[in-house]
Protein backbone atom coordinates (compact mmCIF):
# COMPACT_ATOMS: atom_id res chain seq x y z
CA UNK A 1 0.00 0.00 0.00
CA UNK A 2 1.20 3.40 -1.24
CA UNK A 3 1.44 6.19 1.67
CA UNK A 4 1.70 9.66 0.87
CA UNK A 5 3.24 11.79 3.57
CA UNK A 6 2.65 15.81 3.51
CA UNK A 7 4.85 17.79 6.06
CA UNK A 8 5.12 21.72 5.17
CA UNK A 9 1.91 23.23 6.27
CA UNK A 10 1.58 25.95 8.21
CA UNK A 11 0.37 29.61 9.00
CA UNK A 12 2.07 32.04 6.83
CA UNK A 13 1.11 35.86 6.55
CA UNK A 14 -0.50 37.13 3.11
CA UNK A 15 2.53 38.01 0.51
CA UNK A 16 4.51 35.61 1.64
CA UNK A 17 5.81 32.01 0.32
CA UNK A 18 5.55 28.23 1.55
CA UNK A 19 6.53 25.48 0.33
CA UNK A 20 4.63 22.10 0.34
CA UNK A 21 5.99 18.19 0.10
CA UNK A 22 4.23 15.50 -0.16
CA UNK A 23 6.62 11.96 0.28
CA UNK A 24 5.30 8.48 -1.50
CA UNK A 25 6.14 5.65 0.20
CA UNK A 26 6.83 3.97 -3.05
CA UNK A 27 8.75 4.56 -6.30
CA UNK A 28 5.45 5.93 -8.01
CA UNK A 29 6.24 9.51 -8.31
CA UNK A 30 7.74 9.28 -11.67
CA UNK A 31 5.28 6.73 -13.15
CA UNK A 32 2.30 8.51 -11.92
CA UNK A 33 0.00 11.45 -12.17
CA UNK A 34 0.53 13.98 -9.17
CA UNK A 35 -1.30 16.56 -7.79
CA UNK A 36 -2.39 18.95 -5.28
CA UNK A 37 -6.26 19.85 -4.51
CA UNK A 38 -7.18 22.03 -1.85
CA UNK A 39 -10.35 22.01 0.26
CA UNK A 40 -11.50 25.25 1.92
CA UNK A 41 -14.21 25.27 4.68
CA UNK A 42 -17.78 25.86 3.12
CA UNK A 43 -16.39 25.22 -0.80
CA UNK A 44 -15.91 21.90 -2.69
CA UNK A 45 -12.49 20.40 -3.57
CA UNK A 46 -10.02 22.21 -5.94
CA UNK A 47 -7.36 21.11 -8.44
CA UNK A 48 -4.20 23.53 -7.75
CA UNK A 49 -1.81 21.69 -9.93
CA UNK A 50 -0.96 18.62 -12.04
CA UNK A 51 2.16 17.48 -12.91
CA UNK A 52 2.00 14.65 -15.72
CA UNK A 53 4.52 11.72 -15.88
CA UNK A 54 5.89 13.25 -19.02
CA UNK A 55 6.41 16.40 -17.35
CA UNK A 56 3.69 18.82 -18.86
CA UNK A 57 1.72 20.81 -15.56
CA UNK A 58 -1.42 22.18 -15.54
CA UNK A 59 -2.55 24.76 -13.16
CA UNK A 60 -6.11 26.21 -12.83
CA UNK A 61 -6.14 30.10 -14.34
CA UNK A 62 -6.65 31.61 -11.49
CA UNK A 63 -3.55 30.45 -9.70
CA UNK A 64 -1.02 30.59 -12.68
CA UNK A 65 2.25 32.56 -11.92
CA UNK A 66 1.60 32.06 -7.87
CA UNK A 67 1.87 28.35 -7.40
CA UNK A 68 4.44 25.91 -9.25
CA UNK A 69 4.87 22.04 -8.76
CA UNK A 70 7.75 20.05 -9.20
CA UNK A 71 8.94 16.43 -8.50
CA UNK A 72 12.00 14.95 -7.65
CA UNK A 73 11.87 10.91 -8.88
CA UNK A 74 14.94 10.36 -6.97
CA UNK A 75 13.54 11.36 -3.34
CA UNK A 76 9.97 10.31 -4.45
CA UNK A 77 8.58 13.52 -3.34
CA UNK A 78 6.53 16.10 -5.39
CA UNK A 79 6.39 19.61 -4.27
CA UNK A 80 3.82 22.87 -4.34
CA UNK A 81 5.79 25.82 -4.13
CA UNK A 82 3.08 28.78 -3.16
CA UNK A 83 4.04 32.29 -3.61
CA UNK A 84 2.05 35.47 -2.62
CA UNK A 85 -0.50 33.87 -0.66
CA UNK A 86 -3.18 35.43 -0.29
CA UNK A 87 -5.92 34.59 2.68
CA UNK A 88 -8.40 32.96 0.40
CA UNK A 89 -5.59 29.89 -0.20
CA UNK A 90 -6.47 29.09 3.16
CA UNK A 91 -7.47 25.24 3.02
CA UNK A 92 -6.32 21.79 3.67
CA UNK A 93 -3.81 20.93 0.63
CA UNK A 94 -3.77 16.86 -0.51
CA UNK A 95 -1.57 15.26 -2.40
CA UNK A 96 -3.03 12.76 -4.93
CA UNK A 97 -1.29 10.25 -7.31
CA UNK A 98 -3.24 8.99 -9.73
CA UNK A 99 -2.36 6.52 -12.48
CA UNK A 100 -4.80 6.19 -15.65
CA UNK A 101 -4.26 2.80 -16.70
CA UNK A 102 -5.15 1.14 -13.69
CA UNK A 103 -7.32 4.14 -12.65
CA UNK A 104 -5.53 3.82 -9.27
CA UNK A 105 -5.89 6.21 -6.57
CA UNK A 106 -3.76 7.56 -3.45
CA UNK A 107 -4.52 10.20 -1.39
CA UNK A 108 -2.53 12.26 1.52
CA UNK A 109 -3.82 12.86 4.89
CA UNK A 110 -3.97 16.47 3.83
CA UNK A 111 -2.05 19.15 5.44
CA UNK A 112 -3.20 22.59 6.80
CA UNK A 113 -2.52 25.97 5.41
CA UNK A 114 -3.57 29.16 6.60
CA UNK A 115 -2.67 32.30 5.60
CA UNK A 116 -3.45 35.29 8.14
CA UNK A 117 -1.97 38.41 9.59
């Protein structure tokens, strides 16, 4: 069974920068899809980014230029780097794997972020 571990959360004030990782247990990174979603009290689940396993990402409009992901297939971690938070990124941030030909899924535990003064 696949774990997915996400230290990194945390409060951070609005402008500033934080960076999420999310550890698989197994050697999956590389062979499947990642992502982050986000789930904000009172609002339904959100894609914030998608890496694919041939490297193309895919971010949602409204957070292009603020948030980047990245993976490193060695360490079998993927990353979220957030930039100029704002207080409406507040949520609980997953990561997800997902691989299509199997249609397998694996989620995180979900980690909090909250962005206040």
């Amino acid at each position: 069974q696949v774990q997915l571990v996400e230290p990194g959360g945390g409060l951070v004030q609005p402008g500033g920068s934080l960076r999420l990782s999310c550890a698989a247990s197994g050697s999956i990174v590389s062979i499947y899809r990642m992502a982050w979603h986000r789930h904000a009290p009172g609002k339904e689940r959100e894609l914030v980014a998608r890496i694919f396993r041939d490297n193309n990402k895919y971010y949602p409009d409204s957070l292009k230029g603020r948030f980047t992901i990245s993976r490193d297939n060695a360490k079998n971690t993927v990353y979220l780097q957030m930039n100029s938070l704002k207080p409406e990124d507040t949520a609980v941030y997953y990561c997800h794997a997902f691989h299509p030909e199997t249609i397998t899924n694996y989620w995180g535990q979900g980690t909090q972020v909250t962005v206040s003064s």
